[in-house]
C-alpha atoms as a PDB file:
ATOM      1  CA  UNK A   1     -95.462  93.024  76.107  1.00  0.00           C
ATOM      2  CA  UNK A   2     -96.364  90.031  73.958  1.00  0.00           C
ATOM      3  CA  UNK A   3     -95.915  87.942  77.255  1.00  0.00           C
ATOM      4  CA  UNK A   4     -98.170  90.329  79.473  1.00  0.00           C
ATOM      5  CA  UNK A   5    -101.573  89.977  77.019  1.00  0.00           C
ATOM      6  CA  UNK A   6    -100.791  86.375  76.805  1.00  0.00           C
ATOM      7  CA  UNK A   7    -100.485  85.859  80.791  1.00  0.00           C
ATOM      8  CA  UNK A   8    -103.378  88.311  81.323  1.00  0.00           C
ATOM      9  CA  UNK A   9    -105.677  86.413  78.921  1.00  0.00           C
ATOM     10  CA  UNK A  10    -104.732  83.271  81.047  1.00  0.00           C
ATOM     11  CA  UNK A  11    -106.137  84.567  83.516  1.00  0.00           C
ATOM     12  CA  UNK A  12    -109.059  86.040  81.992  1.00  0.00           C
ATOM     13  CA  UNK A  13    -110.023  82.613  80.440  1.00  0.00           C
ATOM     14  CA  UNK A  14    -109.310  81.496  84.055  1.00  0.00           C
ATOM     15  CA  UNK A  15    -111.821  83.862  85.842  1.00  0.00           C
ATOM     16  CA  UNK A  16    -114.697  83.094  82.876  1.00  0.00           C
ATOM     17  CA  UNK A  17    -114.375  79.090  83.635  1.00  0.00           C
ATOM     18  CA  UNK A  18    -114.722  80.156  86.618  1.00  0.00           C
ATOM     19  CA  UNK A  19    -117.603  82.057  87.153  1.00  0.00           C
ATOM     20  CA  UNK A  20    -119.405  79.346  84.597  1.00  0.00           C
ATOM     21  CA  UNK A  21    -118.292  76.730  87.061  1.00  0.00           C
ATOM     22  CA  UNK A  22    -119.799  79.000  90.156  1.00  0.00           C
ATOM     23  CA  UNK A  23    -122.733  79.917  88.407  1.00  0.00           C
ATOM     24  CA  UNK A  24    -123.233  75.844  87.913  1.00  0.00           C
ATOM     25  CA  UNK A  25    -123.043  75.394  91.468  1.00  0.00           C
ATOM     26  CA  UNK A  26    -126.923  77.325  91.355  1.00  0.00           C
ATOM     27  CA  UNK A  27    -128.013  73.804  90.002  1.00  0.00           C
ATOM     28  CA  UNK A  28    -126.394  71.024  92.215  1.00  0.00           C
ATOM     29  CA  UNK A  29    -128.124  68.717  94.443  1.00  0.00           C
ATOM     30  CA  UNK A  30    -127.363  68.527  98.060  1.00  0.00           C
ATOM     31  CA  UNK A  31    -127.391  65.220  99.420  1.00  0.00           C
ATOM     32  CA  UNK A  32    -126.523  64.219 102.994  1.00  0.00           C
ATOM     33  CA  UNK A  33    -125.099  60.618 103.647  1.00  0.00           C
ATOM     34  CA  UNK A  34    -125.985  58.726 100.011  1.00  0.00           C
ATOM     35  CA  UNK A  35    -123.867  57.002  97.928  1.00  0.00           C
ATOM     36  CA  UNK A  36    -122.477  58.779  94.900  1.00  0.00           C
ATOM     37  CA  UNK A  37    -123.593  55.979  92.472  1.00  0.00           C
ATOM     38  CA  UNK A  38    -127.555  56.593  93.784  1.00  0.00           C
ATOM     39  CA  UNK A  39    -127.272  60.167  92.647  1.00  0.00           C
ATOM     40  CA  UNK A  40    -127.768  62.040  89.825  1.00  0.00           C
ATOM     41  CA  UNK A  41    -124.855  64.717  88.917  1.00  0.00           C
ATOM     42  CA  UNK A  42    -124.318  67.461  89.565  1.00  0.00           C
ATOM     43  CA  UNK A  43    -124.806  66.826  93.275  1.00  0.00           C
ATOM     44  CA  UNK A  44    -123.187  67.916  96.572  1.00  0.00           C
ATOM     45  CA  UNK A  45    -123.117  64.712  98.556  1.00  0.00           C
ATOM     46  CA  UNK A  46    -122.025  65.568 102.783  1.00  0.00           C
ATOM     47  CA  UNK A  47    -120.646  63.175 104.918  1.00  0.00           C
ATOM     48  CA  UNK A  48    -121.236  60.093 101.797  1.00  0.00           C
ATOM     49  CA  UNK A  49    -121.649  56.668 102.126  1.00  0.00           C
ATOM     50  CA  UNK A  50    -119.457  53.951 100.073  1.00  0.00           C
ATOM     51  CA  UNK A  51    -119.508  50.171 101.270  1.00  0.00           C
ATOM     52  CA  UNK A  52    -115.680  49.577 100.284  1.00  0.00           C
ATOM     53  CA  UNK A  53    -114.198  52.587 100.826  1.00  0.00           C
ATOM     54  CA  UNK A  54    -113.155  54.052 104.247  1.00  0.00           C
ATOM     55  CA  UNK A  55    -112.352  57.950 103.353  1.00  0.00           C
ATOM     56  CA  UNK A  56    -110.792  60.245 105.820  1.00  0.00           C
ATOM     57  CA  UNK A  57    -109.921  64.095 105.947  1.00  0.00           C
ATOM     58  CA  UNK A  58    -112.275  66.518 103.157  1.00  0.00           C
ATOM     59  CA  UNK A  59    -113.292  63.657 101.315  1.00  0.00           C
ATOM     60  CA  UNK A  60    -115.212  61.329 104.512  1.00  0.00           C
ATOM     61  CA  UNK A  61    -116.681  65.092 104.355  1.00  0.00           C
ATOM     62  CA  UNK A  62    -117.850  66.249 100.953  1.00  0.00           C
ATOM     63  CA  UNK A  63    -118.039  64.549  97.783  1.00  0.00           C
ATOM     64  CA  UNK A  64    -118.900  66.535  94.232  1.00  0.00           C
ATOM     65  CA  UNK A  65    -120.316  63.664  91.323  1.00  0.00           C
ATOM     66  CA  UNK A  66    -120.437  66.256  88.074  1.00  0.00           C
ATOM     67  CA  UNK A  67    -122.680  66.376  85.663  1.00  0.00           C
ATOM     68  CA  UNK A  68    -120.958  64.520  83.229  1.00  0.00           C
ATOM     69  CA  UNK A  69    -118.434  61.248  83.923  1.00  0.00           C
ATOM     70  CA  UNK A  70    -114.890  61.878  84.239  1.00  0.00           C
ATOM     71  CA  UNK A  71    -114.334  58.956  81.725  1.00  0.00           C
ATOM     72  CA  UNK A  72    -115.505  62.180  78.869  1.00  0.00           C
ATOM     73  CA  UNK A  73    -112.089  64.102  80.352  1.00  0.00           C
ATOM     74  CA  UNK A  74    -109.957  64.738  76.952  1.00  0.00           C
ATOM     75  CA  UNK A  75    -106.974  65.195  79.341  1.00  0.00           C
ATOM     76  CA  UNK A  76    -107.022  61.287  80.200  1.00  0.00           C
ATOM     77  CA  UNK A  77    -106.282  59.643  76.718  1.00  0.00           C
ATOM     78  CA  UNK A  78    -105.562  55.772  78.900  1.00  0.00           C
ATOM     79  CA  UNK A  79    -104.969  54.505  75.276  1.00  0.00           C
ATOM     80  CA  UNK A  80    -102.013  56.135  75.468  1.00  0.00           C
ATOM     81  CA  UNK A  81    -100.933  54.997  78.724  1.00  0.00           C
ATOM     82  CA  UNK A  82    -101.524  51.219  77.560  1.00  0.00           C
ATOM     83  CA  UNK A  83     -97.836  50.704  76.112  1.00  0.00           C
ATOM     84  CA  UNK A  84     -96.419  52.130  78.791  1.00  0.00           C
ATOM     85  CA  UNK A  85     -98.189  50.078  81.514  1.00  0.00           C
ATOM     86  CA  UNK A  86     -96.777  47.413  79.741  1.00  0.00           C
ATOM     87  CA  UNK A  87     -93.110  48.600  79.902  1.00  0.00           C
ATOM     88  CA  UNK A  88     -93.023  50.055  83.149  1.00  0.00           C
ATOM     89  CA  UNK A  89     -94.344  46.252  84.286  1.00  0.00           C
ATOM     90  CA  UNK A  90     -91.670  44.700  82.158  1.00  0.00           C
ATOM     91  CA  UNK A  91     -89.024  46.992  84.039  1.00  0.00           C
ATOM     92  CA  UNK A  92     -90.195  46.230  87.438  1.00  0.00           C
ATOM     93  CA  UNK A  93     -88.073  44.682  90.576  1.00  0.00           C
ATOM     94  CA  UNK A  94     -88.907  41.359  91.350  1.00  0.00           C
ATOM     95  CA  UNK A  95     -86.839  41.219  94.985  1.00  0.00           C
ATOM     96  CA  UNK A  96     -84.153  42.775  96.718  1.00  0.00           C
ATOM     97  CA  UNK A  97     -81.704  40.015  95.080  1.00  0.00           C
ATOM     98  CA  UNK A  98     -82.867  41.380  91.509  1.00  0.00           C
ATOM     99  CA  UNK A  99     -81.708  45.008  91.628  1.00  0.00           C
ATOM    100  CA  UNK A 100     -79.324  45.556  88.490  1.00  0.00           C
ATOM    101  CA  UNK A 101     -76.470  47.646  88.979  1.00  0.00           C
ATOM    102  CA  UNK A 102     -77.898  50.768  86.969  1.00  0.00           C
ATOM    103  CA  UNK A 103     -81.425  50.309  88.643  1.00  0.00           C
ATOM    104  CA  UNK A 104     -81.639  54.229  87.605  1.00  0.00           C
ATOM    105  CA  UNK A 105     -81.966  53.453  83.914  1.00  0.00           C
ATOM    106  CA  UNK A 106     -83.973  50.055  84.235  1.00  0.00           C
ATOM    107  CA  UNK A 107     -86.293  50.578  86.414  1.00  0.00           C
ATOM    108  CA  UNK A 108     -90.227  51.225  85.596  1.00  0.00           C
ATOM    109  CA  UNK A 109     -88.880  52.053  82.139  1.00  0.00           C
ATOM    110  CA  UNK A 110     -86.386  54.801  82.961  1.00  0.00           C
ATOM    111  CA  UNK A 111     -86.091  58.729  82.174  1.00  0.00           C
ATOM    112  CA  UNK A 112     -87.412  57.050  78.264  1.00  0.00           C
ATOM    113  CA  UNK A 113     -90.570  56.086  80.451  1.00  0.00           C
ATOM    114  CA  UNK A 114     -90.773  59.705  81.311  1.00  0.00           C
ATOM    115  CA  UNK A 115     -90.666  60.999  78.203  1.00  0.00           C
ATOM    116  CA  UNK A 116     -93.261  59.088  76.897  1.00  0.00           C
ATOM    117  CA  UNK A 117     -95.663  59.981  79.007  1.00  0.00           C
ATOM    118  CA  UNK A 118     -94.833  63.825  78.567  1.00  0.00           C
END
């Protein structure tokens, strides 16, 4: 039963972020064919314009710039990444003729690689 409430208030929590997220929508921008640095978030940009970047399928379409940056995302701690970029580039193959014979454990770091990032 413990299980139930817990799974239920998932998905109540889930429904409420939401609805905040929907009723955020009421404030974006639409923009048609700027560039998503040249607008202020939240914004709705259709069919945007980047100089380096060729996009194709949904996002050549519609792009969404947020109120706030990305870079403010506590799910992406890149100091903890840091490391790791530097083992998995220590553990790379340099050629065909470099392949050890347990290229399961060496390369990019191995399953300890995996872990760490976890």
């Amino acid at each position: 039963m413990a299980q139930a409430i817990s799974i239920g208030s998932k998905l109540a929590a889930g429904f409420v972020r939401l609805a905040r997220q929907a009723a955020g929508f009421a404030y974006t921008r639409i923009y048609f064919g700027r560039h998503p640095a040249g607008v202020r978030g939240p914004a709705l940009i259709l069919f945007p314009v980047s100089g380096t970047t060729i996009a194709c399928g949904l996002c050549g379409l519609v792009t969404y710039k947020p109120e706030h940056p990305l870079a403010d995302d506590p799910l992406a701690p890149v100091e903890k990444l840091e490391p790791v970029a530097g083992k998995v580039f220590s553990h790379r193959l340099a050629g065909p003729e470099n392949i050890p014979a347990d290229i399961e454990s060496f390369y990019l770091g191995g399953d300890d690689t995996l872990r760490e990032l976890k």
